[in-house]
C-alpha atoms as a PDB file:
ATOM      1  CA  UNK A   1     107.887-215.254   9.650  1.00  0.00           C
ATOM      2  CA  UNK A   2     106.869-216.304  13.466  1.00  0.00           C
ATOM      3  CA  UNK A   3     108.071-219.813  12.425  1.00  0.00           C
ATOM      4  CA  UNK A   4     111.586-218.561  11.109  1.00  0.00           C
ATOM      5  CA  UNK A   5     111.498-216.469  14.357  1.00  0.00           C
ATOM      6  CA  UNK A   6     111.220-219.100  16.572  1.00  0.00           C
ATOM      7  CA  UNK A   7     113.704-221.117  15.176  1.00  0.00           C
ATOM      8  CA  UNK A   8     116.525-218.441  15.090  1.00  0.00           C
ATOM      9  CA  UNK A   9     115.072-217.700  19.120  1.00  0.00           C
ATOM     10  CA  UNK A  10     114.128-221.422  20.534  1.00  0.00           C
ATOM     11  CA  UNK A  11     113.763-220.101  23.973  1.00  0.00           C
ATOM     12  CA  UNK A  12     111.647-217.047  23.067  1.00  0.00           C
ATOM     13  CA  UNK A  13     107.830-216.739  23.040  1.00  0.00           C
ATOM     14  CA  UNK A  14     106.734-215.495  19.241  1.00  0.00           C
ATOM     15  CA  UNK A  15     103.336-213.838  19.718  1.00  0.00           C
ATOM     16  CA  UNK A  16     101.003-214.891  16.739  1.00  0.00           C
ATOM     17  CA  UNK A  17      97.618-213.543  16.487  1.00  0.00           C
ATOM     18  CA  UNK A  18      96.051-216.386  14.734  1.00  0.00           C
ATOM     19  CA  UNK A  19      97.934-220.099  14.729  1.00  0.00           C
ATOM     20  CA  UNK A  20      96.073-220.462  11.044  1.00  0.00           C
ATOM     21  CA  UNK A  21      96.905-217.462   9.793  1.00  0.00           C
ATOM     22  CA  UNK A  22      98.122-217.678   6.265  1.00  0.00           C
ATOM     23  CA  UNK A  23     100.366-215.585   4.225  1.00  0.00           C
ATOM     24  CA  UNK A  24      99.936-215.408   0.185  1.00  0.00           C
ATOM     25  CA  UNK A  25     103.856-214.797  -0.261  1.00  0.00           C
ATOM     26  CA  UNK A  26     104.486-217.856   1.897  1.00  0.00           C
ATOM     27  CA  UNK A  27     101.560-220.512  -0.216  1.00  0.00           C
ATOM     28  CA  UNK A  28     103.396-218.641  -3.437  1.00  0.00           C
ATOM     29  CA  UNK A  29     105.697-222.048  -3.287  1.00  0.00           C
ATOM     30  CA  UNK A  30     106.279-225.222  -1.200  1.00  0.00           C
ATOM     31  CA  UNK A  31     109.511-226.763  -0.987  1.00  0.00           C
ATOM     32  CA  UNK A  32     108.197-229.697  -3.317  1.00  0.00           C
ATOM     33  CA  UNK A  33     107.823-227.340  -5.778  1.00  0.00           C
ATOM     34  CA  UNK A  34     111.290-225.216  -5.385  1.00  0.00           C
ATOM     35  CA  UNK A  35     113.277-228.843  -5.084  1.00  0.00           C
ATOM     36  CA  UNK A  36     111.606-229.617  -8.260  1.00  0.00           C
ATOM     37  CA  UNK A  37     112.385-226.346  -9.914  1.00  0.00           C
ATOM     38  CA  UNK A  38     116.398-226.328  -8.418  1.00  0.00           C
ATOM     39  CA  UNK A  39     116.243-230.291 -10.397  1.00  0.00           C
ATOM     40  CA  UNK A  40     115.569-228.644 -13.634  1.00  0.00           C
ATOM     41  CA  UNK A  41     117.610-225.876 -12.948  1.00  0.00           C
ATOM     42  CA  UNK A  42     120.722-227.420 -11.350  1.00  0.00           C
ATOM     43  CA  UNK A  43     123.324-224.154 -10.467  1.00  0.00           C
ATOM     44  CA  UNK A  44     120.864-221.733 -10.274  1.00  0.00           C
ATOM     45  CA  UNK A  45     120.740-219.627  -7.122  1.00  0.00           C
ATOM     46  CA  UNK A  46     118.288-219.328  -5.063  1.00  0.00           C
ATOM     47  CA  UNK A  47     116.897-215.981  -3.460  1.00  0.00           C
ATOM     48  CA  UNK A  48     113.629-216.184  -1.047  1.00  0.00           C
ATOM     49  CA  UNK A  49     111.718-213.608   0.387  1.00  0.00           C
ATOM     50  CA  UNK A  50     111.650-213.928   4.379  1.00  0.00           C
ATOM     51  CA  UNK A  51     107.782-214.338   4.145  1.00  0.00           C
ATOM     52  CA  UNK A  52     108.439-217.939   2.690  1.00  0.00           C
ATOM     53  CA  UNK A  53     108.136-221.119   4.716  1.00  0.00           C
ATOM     54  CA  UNK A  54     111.496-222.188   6.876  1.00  0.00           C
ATOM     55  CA  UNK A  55     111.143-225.562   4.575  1.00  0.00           C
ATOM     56  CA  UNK A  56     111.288-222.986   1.397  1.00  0.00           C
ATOM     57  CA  UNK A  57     114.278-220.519   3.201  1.00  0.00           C
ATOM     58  CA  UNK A  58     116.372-223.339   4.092  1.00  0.00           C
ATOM     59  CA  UNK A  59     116.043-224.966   0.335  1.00  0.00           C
ATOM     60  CA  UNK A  60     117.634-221.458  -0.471  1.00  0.00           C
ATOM     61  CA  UNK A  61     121.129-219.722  -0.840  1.00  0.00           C
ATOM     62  CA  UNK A  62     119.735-216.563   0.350  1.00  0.00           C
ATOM     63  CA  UNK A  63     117.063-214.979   2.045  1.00  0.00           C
ATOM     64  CA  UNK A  64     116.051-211.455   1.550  1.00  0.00           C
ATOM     65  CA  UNK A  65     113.451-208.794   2.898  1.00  0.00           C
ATOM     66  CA  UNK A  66     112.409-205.577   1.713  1.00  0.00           C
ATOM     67  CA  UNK A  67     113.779-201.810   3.118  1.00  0.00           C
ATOM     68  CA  UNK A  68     112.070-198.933   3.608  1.00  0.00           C
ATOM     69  CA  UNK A  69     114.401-195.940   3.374  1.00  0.00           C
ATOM     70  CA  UNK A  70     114.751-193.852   6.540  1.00  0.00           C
ATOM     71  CA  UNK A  71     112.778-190.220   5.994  1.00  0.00           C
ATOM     72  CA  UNK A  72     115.281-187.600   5.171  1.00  0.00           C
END
């Protein structure tokens, strides 16, 4: 998400703890393998989690995150 971050905030500093830090929802597809799977299924939309690469998110009609629901 820190490199989505900095590319909606260019002029911002985005704190990462580790530069090599990985994320499992992010290696869960590259954008070789989503260009491939959009070729085979040509029309399909395409939903990403915000976790997943800016390559992946921008290969994507939209991008969505998870909610928690406010305590009642």
């Amino acid at each position: 998400m820190a490199e989505t971050a900095k590319i909606l905030s260019r002029a911002s500093a985005v704190p990462a703890a580790r530069l090599a830090a990985g994320c499992s929802l992010a290696d869960s597809i590259t954008v070789d393998q989503l260009r491939s799977w959009k070729a085979e299924h040509r029309g399909a939309v395409v939903v990403s989690y915000v976790n997943t690469t800016a390559a992946v998110k921008a290969e994507s009609d939209y991008c969505c995150t998870s909610r928690t629901p406010a305590p009642s």
